[in-house]
C-alpha atoms as a PDB file:
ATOM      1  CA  UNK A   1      15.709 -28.657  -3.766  1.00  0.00           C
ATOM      2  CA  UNK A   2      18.206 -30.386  -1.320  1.00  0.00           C
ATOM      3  CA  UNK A   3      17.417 -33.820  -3.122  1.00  0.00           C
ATOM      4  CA  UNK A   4      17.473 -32.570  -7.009  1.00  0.00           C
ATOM      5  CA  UNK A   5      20.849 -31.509  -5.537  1.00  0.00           C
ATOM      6  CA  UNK A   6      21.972 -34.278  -4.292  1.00  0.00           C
ATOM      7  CA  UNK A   7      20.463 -36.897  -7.668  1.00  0.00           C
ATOM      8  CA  UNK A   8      22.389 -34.175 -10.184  1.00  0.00           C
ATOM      9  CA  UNK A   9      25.186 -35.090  -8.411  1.00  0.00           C
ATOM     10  CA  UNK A  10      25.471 -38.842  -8.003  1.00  0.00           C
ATOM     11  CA  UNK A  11      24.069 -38.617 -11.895  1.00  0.00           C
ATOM     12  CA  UNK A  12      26.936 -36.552 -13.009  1.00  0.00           C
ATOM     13  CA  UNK A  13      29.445 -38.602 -10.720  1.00  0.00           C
ATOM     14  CA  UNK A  14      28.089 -42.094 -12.654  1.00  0.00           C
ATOM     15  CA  UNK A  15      28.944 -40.685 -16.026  1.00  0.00           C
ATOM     16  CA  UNK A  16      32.151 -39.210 -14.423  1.00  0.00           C
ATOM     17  CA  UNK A  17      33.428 -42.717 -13.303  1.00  0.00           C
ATOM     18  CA  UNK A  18      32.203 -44.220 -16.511  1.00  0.00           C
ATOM     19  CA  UNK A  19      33.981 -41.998 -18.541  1.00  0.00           C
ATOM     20  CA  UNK A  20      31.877 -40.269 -20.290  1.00  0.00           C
ATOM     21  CA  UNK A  21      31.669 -36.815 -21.099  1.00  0.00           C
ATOM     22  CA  UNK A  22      28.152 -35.190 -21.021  1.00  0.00           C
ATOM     23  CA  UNK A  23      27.171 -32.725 -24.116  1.00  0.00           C
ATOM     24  CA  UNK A  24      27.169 -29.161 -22.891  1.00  0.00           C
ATOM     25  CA  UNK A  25      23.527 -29.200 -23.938  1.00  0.00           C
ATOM     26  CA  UNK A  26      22.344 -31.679 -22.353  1.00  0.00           C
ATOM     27  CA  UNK A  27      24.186 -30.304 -19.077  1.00  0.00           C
ATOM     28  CA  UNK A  28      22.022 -27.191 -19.876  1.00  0.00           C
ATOM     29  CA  UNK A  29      18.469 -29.351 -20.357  1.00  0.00           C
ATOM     30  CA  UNK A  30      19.017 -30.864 -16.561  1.00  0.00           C
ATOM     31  CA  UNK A  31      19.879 -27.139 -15.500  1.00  0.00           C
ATOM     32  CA  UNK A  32      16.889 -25.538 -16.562  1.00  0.00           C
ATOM     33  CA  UNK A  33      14.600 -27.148 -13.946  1.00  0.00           C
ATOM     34  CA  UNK A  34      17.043 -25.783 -10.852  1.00  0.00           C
ATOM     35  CA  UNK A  35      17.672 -22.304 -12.733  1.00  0.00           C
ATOM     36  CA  UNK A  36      13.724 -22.289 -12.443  1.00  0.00           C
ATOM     37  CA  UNK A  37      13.527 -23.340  -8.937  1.00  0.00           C
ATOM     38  CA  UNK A  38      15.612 -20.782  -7.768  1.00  0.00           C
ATOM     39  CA  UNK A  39      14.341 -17.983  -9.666  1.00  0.00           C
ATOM     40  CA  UNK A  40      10.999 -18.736  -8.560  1.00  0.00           C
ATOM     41  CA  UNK A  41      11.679 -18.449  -4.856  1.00  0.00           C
ATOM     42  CA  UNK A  42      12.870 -14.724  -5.064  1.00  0.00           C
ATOM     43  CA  UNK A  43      10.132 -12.501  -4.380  1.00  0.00           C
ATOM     44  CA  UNK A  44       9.577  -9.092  -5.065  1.00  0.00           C
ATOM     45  CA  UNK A  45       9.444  -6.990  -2.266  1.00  0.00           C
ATOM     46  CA  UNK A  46       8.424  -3.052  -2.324  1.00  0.00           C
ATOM     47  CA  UNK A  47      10.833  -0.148  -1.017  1.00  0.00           C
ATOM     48  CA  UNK A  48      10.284   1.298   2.280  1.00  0.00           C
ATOM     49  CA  UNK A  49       9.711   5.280   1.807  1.00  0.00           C
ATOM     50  CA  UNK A  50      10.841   8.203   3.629  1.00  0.00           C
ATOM     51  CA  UNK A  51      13.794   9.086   5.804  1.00  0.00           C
ATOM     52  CA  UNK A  52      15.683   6.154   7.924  1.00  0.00           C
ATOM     53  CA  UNK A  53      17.921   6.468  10.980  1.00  0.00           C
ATOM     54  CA  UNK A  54      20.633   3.341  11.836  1.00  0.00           C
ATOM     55  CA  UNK A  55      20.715   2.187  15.476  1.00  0.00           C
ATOM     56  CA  UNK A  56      23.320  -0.077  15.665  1.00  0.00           C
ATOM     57  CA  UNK A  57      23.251  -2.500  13.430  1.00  0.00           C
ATOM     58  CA  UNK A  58      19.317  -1.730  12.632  1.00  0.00           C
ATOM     59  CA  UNK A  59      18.221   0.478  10.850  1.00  0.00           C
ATOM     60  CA  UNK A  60      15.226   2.481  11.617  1.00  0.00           C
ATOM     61  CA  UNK A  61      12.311   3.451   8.694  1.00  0.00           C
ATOM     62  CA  UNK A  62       9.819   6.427   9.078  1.00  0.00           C
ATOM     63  CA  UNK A  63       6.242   5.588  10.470  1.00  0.00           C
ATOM     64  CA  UNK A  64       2.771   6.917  10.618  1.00  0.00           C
ATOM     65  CA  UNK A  65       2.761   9.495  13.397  1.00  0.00           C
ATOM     66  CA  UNK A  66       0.056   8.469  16.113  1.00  0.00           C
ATOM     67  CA  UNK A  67      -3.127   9.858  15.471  1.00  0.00           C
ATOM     68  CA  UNK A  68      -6.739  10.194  16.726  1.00  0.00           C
ATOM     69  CA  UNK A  69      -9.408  11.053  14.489  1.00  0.00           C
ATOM     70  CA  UNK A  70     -13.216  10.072  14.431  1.00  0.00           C
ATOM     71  CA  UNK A  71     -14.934   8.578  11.254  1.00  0.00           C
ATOM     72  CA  UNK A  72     -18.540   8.063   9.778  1.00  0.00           C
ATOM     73  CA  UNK A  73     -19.974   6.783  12.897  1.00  0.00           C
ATOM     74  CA  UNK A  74     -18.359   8.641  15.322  1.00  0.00           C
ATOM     75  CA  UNK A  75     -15.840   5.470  16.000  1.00  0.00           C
ATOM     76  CA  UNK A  76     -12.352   6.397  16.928  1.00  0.00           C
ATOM     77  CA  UNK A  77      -9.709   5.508  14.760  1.00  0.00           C
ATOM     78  CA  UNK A  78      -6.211   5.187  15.656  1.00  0.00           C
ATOM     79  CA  UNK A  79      -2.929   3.672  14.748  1.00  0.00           C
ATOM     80  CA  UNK A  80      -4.598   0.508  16.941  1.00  0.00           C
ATOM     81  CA  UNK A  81      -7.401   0.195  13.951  1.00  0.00           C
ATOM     82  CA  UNK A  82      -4.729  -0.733  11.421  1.00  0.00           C
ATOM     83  CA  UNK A  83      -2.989  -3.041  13.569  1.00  0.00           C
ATOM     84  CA  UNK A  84      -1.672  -5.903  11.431  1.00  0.00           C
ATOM     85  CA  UNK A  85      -3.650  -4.264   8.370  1.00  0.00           C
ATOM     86  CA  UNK A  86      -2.019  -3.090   5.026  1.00  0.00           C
ATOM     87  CA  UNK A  87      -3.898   0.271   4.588  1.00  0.00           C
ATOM     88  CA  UNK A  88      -4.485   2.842   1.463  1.00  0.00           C
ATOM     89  CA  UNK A  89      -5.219   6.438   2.323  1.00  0.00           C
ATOM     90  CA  UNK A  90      -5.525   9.833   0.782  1.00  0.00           C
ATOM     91  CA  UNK A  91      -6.707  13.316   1.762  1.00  0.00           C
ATOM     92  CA  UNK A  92      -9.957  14.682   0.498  1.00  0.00           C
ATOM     93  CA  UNK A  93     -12.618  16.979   0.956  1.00  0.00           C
ATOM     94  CA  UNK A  94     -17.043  16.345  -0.156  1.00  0.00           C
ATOM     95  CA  UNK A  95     -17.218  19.491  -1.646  1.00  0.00           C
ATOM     96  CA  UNK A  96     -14.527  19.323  -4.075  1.00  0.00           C
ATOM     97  CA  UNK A  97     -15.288  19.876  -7.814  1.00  0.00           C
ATOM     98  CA  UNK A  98     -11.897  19.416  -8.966  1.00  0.00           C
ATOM     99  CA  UNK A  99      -9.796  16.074  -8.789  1.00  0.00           C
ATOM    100  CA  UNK A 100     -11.805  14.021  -5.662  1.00  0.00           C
ATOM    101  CA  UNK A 101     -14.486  12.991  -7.342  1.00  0.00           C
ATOM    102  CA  UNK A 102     -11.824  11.373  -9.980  1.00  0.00           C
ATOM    103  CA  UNK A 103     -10.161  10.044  -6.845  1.00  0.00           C
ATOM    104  CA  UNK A 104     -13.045   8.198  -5.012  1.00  0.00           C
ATOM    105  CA  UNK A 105     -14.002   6.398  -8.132  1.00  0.00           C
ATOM    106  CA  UNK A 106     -10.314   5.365  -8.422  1.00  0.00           C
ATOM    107  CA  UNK A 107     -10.416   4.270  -4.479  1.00  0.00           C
ATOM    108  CA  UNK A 108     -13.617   2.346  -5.277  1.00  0.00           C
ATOM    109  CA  UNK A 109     -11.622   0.405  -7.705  1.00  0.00           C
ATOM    110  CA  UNK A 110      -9.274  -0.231  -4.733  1.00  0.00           C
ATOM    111  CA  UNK A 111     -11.918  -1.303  -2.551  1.00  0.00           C
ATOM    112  CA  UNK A 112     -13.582  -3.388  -4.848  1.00  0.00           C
ATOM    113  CA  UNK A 113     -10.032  -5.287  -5.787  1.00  0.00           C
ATOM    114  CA  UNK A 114      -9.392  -6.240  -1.983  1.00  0.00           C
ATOM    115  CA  UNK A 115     -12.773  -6.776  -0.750  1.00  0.00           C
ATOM    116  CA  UNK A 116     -11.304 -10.342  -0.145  1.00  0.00           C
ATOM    117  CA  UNK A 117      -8.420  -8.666   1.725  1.00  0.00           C
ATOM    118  CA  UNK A 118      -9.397  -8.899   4.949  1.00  0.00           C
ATOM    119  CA  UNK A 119      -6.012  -7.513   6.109  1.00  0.00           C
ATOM    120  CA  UNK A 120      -6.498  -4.330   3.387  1.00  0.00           C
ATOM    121  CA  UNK A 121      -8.033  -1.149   4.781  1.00  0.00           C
ATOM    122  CA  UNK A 122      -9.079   2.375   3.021  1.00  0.00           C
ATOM    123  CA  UNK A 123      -8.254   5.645   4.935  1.00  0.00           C
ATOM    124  CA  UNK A 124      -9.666   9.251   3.723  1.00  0.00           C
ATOM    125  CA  UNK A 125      -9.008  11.929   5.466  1.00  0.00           C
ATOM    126  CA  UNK A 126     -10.950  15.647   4.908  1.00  0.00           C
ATOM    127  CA  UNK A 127      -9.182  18.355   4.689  1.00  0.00           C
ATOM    128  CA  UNK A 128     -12.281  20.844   5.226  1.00  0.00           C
ATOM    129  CA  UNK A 129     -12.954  19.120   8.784  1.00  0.00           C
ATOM    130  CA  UNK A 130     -15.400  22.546   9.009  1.00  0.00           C
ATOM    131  CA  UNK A 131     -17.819  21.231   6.728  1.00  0.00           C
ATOM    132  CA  UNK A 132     -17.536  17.502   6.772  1.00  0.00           C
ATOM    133  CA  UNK A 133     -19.502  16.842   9.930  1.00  0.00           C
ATOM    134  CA  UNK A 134     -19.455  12.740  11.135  1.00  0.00           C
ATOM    135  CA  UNK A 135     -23.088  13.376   9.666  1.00  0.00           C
ATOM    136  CA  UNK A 136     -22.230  14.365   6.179  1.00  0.00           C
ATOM    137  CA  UNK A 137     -19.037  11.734   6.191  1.00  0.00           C
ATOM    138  CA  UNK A 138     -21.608   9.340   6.900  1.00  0.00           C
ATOM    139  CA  UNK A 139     -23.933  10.076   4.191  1.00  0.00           C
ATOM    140  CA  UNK A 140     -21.207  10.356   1.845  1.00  0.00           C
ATOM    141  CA  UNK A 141     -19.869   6.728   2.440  1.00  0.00           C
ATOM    142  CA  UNK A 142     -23.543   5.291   1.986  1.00  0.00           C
ATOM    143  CA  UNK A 143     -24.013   7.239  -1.319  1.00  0.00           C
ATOM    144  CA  UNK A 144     -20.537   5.110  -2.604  1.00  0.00           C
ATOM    145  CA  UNK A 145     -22.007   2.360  -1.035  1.00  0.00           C
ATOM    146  CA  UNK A 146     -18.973   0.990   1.358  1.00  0.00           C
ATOM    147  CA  UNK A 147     -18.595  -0.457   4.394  1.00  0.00           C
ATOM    148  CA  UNK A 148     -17.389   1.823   6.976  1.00  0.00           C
ATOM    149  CA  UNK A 149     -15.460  -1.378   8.715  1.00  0.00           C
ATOM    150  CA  UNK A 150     -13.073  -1.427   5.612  1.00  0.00           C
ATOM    151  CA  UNK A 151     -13.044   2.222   4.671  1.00  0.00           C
ATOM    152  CA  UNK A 152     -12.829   5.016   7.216  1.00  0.00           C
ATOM    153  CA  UNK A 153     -13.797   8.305   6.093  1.00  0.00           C
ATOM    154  CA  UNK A 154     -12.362  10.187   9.255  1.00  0.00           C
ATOM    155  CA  UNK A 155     -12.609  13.996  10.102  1.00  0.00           C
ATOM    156  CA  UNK A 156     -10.992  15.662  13.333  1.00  0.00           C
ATOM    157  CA  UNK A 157      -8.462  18.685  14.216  1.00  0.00           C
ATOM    158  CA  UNK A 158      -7.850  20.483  11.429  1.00  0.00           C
ATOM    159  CA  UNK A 159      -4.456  21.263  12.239  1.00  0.00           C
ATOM    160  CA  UNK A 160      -4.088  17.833  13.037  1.00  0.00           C
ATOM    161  CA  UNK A 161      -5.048  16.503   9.885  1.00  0.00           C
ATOM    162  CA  UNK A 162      -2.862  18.698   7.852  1.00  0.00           C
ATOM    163  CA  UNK A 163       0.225  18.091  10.076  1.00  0.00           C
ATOM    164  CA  UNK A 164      -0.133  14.566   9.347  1.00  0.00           C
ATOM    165  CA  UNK A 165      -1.001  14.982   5.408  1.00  0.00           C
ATOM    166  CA  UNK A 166       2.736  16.363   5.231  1.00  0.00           C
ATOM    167  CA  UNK A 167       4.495  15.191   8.010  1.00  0.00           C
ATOM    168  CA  UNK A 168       3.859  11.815   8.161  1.00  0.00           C
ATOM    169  CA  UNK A 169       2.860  10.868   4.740  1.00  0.00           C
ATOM    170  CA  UNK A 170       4.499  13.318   2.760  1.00  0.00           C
ATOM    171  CA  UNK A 171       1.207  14.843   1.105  1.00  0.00           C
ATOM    172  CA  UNK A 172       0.216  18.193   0.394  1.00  0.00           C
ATOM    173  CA  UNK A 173      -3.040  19.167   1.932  1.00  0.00           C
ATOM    174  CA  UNK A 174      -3.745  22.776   3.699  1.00  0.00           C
ATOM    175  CA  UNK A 175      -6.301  26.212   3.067  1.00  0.00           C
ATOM    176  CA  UNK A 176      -5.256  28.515  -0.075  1.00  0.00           C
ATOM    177  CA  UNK A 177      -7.661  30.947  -0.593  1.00  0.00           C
ATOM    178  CA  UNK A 178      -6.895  31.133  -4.112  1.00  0.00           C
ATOM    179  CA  UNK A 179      -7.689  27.940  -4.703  1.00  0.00           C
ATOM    180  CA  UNK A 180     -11.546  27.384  -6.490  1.00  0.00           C
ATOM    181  CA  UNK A 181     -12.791  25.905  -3.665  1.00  0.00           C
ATOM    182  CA  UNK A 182     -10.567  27.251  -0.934  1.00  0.00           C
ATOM    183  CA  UNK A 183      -8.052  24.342  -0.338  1.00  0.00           C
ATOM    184  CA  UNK A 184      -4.941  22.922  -1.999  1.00  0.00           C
ATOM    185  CA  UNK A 185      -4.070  18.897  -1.621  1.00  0.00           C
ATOM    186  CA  UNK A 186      -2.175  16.158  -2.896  1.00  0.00           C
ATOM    187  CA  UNK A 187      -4.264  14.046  -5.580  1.00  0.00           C
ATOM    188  CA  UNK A 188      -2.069  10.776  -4.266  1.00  0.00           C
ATOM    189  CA  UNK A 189      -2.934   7.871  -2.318  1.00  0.00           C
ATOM    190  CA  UNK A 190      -0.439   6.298  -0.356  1.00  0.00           C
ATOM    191  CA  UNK A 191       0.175   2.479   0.845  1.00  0.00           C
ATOM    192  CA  UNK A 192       0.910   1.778   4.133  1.00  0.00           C
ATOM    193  CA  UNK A 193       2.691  -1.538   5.571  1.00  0.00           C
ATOM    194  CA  UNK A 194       1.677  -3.387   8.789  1.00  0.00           C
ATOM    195  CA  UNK A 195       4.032  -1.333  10.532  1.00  0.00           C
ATOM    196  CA  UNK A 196       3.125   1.999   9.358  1.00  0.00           C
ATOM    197  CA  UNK A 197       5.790   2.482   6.706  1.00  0.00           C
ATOM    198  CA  UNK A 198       4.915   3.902   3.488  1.00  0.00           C
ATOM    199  CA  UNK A 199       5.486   1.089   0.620  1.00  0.00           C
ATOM    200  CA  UNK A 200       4.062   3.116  -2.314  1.00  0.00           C
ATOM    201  CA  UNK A 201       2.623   6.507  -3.496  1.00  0.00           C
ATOM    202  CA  UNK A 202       0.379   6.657  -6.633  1.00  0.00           C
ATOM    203  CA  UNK A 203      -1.523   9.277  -8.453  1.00  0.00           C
ATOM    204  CA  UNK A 204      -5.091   8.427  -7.598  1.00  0.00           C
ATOM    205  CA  UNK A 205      -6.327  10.422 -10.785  1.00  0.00           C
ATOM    206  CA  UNK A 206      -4.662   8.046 -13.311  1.00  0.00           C
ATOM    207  CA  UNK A 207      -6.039   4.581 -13.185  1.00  0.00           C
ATOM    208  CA  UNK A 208      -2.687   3.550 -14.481  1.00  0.00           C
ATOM    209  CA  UNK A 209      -1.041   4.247 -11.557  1.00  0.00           C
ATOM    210  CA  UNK A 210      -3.743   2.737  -9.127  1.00  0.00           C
ATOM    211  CA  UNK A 211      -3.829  -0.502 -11.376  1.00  0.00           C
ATOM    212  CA  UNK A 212       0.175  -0.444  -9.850  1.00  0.00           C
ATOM    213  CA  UNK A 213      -1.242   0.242  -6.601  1.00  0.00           C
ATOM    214  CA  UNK A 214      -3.708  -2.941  -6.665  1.00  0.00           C
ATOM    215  CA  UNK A 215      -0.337  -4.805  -8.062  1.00  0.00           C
ATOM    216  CA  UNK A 216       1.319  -3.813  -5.076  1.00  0.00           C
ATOM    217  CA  UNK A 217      -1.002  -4.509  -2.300  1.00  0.00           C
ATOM    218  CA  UNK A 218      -0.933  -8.065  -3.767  1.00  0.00           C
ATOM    219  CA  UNK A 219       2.663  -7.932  -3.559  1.00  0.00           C
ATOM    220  CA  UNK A 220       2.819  -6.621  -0.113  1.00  0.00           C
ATOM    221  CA  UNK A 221       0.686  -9.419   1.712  1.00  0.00           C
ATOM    222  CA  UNK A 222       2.654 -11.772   0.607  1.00  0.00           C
ATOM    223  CA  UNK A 223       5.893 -10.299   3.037  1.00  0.00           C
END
């Protein structure tokens, strides 16, 4: 850029000295390439969600509480496992009728988009820890046919699990009785940055909104 600079301006100084007095037209035709140029090297970037704190002259974003849960083989997975990793998760439970089984074909889309993403990560969380034994996680990932190194199905503390569903990222996910199947939870899957702040929420029943979620995991690697 520094040498288009620097030959616009001997070439306008030449015709300057000469005399001559450049159409506005043309002036606009040897703008267009740096108008371009410039444009091109702003990026989009996403927001940062949730509730920030200034120290100093920094300001501080909300993060992903630390957790400790165990997934579909009986791994632990913490914070630590999405080190440097952009992540997607979402709160679910196997025995749901209602809006998971829309959801887990939506997050299949997901995984199937960044399967070349070796930075991207999938994490579901079940909100009927009770039920879902590491067993029945386990046969519920091979049924959708993913790898359990890029999509952690993780069960644990049920209290646990539902303190982090709304404390940390801002999801609705607890018992209700009145409820078909006995639980109540947020049909959204949220993106998570590499240093566990929340970039995006989507509704993970509207393939709409998760085509904007693939869109934005693209957009977030490249930060």
């Amino acid at each position: 850029m520094k040498k288009y600079m620097k030959e616009m301006k001997l070439f306008w100084n030449d015709h300057q000295v000469a005399g001559y007095r450049l159409p506005i037209s043309y002036c606009l035709l040897l703008a267009v390439p740096f108008l371009f140029f410039s444009c091109s090297l702003k990026k989009e970037k996403l927001p940062i969600l949730g509730q920030r704190e200034m120290n100093g002259n920094d300001t501080v974003y909300h993060t992903v509480a630390p957790f400790r849960f165990v997934d579909q083989d009986s791994a632990i997975v913490t914070n630590a496992t999405f080190n440097n990793k952009i992540y997607v998760t979402d709160f679910f439970f196997t025995s749901c009728r209602t809006i998971c089984p829309v959801m887990k074909s939506q997050m299949l889309r997901v995984y199937e988009a960044t399967k070349n993403m070796p930075d991207v990560l999938l994490l579901s969380h079940t909100i009927d820890p009770e039920y879902d034994t590491v067993a029945l996680l386990h046969d519920f990932a091979d049924r959708l046919g993913v790898e359990s190194k890029r999509w952690h199905f993780v069960t644990g503390a049920k209290d646990s699990i539902y303190k982090i569903a709304q404390t940390s990222y801002f999801a609705v996910a607890m018992e209700d009785k009145t409820e078909p199947d006995g639980f109540i939870h947020s049909g959204a899957f949220m993106l998570i940055d590499k240093h566990g702040r929340i970039r995006g929420k989507y509704d993970g029943t509207k393939e709409e909104e998760v085509n904007r979620l693939i869109g934005d995991i693209k957009i977030l690697r490249q930060e």
